[in-house]
PDB file of N, CA and C in Angstrom:
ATOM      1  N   UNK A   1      86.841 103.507 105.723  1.00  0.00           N
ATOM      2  CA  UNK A   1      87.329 102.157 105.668  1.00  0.00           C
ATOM      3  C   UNK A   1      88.371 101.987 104.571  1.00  0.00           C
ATOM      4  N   UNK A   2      88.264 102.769 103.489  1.00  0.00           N
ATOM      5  CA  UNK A   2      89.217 102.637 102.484  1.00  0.00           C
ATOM      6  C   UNK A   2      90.161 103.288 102.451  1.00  0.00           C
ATOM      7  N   UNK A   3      90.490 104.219 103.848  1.00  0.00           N
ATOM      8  CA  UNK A   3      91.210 105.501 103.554  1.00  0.00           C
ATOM      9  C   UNK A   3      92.599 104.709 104.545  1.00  0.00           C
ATOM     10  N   UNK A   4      92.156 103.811 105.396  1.00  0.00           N
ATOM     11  CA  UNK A   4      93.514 102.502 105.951  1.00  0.00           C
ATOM     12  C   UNK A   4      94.399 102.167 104.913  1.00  0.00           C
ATOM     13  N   UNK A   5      94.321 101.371 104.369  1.00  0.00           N
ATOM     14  CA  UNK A   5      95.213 100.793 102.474  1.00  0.00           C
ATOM     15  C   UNK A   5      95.402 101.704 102.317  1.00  0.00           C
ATOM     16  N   UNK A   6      94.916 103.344 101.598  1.00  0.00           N
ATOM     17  CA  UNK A   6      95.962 104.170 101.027  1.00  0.00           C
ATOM     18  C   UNK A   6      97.299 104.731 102.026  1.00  0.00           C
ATOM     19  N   UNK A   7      96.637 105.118 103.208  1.00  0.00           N
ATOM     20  CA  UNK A   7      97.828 105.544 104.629  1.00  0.00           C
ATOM     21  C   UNK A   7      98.616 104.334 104.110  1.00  0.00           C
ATOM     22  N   UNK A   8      98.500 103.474 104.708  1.00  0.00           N
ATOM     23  CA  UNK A   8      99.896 102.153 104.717  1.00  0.00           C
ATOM     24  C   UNK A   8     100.882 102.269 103.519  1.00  0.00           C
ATOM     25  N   UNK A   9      99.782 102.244 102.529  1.00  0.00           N
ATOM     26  CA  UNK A   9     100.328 101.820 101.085  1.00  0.00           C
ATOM     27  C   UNK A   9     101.464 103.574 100.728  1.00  0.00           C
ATOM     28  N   UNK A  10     100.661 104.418 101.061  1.00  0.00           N
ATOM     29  CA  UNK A  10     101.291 105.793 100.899  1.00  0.00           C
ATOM     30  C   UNK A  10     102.340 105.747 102.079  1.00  0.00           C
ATOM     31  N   UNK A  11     102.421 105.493 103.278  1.00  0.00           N
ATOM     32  CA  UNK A  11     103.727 105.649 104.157  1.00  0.00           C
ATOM     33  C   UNK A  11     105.079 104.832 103.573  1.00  0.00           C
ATOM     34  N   UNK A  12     104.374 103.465 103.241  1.00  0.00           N
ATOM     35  CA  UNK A  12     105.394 102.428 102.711  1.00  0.00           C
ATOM     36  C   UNK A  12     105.991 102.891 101.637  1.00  0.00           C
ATOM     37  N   UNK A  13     105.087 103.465 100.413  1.00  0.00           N
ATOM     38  CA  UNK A  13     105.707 103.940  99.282  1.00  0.00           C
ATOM     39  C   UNK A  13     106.610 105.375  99.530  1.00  0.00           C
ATOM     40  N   UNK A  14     106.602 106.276 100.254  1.00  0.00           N
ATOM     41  CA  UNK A  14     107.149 107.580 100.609  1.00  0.00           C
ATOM     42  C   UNK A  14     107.896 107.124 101.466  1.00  0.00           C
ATOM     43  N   UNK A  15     107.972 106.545 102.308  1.00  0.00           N
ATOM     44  CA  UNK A  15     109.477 106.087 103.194  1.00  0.00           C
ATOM     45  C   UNK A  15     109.972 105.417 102.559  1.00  0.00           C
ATOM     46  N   UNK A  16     109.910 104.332 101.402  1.00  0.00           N
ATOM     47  CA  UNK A  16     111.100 103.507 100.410  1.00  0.00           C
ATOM     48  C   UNK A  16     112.082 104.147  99.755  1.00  0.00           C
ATOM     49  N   UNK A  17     111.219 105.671  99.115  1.00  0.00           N
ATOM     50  CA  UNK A  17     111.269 106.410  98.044  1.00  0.00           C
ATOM     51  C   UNK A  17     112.715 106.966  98.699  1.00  0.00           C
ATOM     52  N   UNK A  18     111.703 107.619  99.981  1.00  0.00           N
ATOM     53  CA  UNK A  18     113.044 109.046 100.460  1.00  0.00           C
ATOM     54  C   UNK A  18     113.923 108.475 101.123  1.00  0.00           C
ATOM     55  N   UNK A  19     114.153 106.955 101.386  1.00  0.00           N
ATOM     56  CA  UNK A  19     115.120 106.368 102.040  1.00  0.00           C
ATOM     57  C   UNK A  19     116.203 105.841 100.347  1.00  0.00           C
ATOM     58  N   UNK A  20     115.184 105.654  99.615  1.00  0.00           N
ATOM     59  CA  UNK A  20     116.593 105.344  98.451  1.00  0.00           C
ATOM     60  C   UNK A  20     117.100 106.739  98.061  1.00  0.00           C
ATOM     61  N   UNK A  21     116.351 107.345  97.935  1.00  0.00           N
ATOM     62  CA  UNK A  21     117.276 109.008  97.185  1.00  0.00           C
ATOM     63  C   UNK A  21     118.260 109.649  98.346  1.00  0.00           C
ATOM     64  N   UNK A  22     117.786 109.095  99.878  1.00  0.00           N
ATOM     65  CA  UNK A  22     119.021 109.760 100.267  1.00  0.00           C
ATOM     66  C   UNK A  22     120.007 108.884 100.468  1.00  0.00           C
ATOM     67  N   UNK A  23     119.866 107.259 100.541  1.00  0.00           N
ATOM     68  CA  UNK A  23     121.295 106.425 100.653  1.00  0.00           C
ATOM     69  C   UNK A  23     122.018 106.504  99.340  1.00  0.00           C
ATOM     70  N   UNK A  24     121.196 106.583  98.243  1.00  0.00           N
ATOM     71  CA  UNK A  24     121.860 106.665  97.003  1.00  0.00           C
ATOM     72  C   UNK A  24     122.839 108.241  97.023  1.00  0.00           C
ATOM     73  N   UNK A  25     122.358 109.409  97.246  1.00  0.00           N
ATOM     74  CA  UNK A  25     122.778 110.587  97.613  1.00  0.00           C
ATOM     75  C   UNK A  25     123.796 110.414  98.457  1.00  0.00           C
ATOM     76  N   UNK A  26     124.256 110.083  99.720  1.00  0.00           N
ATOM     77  CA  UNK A  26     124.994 109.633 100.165  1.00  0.00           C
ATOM     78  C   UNK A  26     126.153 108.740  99.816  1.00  0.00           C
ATOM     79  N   UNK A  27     125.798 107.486  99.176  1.00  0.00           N
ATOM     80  CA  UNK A  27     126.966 106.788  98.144  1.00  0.00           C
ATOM     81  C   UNK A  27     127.268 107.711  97.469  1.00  0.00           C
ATOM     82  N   UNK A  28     126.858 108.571  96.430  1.00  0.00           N
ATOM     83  CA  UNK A  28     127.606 109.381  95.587  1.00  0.00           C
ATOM     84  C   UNK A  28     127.931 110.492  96.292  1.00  0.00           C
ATOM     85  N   UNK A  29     128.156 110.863  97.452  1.00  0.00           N
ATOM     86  CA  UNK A  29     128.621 111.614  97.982  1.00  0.00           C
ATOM     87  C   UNK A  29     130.123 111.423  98.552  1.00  0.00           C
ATOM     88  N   UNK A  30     130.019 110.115  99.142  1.00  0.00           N
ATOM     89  CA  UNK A  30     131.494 109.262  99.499  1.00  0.00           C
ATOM     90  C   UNK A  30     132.042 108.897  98.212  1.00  0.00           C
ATOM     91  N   UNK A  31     131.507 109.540  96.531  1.00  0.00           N
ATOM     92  CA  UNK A  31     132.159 107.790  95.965  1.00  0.00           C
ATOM     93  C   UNK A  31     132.288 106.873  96.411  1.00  0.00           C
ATOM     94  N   UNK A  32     131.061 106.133  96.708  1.00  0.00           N
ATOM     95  CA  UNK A  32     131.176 104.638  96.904  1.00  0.00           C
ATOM     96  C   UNK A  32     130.077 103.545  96.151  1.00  0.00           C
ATOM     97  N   UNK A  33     130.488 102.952  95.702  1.00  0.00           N
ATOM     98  CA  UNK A  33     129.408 102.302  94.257  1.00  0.00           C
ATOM     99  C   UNK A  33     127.978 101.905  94.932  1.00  0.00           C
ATOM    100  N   UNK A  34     127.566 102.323  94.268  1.00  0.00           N
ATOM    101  CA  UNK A  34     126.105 102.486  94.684  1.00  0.00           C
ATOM    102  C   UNK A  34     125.947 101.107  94.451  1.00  0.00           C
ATOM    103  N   UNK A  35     126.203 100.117  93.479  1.00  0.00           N
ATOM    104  CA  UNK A  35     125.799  98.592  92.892  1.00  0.00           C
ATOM    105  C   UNK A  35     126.641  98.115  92.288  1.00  0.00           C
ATOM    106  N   UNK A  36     127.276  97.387  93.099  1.00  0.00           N
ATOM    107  CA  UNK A  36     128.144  96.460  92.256  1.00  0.00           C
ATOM    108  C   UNK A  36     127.803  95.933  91.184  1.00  0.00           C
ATOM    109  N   UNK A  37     129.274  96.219  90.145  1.00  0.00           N
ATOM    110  CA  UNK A  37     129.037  95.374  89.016  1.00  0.00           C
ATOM    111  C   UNK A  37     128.476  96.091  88.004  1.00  0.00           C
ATOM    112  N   UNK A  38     127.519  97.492  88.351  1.00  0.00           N
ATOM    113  CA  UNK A  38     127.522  98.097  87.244  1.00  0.00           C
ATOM    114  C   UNK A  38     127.954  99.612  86.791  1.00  0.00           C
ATOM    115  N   UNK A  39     127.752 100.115  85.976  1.00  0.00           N
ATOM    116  CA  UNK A  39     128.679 101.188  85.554  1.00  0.00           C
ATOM    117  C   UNK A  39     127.974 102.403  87.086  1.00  0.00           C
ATOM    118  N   UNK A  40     128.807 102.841  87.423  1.00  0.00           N
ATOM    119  CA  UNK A  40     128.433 104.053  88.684  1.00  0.00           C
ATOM    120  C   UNK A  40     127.116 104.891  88.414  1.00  0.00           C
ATOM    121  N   UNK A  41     127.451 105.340  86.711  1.00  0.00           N
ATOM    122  CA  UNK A  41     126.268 106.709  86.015  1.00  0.00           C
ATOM    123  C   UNK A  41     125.479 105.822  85.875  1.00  0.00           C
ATOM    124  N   UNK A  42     124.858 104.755  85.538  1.00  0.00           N
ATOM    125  CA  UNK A  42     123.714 103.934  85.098  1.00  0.00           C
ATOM    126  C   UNK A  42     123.370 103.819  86.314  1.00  0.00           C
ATOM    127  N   UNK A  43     123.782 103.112  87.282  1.00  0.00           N
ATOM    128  CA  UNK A  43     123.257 102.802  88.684  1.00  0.00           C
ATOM    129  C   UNK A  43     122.907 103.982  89.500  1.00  0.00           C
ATOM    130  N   UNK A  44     123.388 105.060  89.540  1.00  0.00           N
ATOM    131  CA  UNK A  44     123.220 106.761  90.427  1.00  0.00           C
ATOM    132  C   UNK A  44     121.462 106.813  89.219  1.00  0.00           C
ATOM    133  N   UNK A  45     121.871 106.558  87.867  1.00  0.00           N
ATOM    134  CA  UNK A  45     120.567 107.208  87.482  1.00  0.00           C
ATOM    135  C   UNK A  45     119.271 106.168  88.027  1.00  0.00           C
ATOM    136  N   UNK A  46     119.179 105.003  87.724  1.00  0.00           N
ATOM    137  CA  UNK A  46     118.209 104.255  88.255  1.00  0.00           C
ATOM    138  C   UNK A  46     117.984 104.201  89.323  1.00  0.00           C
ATOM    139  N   UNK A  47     118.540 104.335  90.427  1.00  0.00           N
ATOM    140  CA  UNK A  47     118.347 104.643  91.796  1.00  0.00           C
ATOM    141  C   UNK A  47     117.905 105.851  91.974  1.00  0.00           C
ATOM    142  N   UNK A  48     117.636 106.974  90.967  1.00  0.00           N
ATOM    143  CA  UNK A  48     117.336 107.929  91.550  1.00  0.00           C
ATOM    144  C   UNK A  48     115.498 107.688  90.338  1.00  0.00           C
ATOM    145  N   UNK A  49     116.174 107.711  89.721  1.00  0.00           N
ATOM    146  CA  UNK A  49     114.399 107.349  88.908  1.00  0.00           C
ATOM    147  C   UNK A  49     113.563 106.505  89.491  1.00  0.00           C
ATOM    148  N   UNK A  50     113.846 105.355  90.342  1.00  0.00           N
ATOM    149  CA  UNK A  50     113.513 104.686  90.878  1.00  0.00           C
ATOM    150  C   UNK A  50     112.884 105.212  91.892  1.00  0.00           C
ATOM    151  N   UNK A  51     113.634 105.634  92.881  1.00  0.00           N
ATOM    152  CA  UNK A  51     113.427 106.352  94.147  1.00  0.00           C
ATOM    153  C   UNK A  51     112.289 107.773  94.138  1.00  0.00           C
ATOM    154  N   UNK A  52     112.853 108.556  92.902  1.00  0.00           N
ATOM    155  CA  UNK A  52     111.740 109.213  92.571  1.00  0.00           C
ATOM    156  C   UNK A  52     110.182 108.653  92.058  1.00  0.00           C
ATOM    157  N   UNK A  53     110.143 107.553  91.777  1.00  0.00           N
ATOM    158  CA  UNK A  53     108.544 107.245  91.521  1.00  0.00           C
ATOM    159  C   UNK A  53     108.325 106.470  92.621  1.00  0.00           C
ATOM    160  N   UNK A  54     109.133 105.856  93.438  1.00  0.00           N
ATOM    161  CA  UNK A  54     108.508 105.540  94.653  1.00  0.00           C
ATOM    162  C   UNK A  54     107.679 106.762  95.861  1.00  0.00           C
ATOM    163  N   UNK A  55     108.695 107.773  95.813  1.00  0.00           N
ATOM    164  CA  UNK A  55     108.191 109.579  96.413  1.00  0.00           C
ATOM    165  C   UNK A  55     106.746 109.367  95.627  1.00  0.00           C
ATOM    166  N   UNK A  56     106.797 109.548  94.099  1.00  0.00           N
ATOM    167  CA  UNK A  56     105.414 110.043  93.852  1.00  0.00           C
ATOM    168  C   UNK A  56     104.467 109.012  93.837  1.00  0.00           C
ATOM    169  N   UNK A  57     104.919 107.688  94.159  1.00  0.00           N
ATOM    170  CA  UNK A  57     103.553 107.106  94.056  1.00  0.00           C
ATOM    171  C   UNK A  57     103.045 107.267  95.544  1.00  0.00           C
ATOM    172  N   UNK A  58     103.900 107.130  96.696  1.00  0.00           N
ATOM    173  CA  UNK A  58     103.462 107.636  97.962  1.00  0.00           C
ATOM    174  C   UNK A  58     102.360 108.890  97.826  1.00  0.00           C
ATOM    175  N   UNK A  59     103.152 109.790  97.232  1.00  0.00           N
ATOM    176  CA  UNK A  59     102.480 111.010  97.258  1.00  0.00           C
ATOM    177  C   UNK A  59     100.850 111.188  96.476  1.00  0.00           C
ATOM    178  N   UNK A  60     100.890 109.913  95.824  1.00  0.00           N
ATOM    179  CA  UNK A  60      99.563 109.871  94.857  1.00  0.00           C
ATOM    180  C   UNK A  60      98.746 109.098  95.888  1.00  0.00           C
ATOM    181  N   UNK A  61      99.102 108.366  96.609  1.00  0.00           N
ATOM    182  CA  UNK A  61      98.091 107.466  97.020  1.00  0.00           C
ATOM    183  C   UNK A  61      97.836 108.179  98.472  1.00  0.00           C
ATOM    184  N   UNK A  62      98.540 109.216  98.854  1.00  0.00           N
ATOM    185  CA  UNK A  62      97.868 110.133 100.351  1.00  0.00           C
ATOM    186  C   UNK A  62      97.454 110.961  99.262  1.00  0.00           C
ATOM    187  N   UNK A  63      97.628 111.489  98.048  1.00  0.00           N
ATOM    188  CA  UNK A  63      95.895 112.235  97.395  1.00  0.00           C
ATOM    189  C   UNK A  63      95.040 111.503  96.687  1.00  0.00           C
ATOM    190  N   UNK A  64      95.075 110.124  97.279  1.00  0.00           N
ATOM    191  CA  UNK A  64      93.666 109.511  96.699  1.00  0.00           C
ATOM    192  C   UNK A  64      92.535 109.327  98.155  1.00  0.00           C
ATOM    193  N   UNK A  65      93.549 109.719  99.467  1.00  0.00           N
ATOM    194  CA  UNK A  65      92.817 109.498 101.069  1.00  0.00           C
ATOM    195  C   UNK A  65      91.222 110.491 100.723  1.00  0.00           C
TER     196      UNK A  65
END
């Protein structure tokens, strides 16, 4: 019964994750500003730190199933 909430919660968090690291990957692939308005290197890095703890929290919560 408890192992429903982690699936959801783990698909949602691992598809957010690997969908920002590769659109972000992609913008910096075209040079094309990842976020307006702020510096390119600040925004490439938070989008990817970001994106990376979204991957691992997915990945934590299918090893809590």
């Amino acid at each position: 019964m408890e192992s429903g909430p982690a699936i959801f919660a783990g698909t949602a968090f691992a598809l957010f994750g690997a969908t920002l690291l590769v659109w972000t990957g992609v913008r910096l692939a075209h040079r094309a500003p990842v976020a307006h308005g702020v510096s390119p290197a600040t925004a490439a890095a938070l989008t990817t730190l970001f994106g990376a703890a979204f991957l691992a929290l997915g990945v934590w919560c299918f090893a809590r199933v």
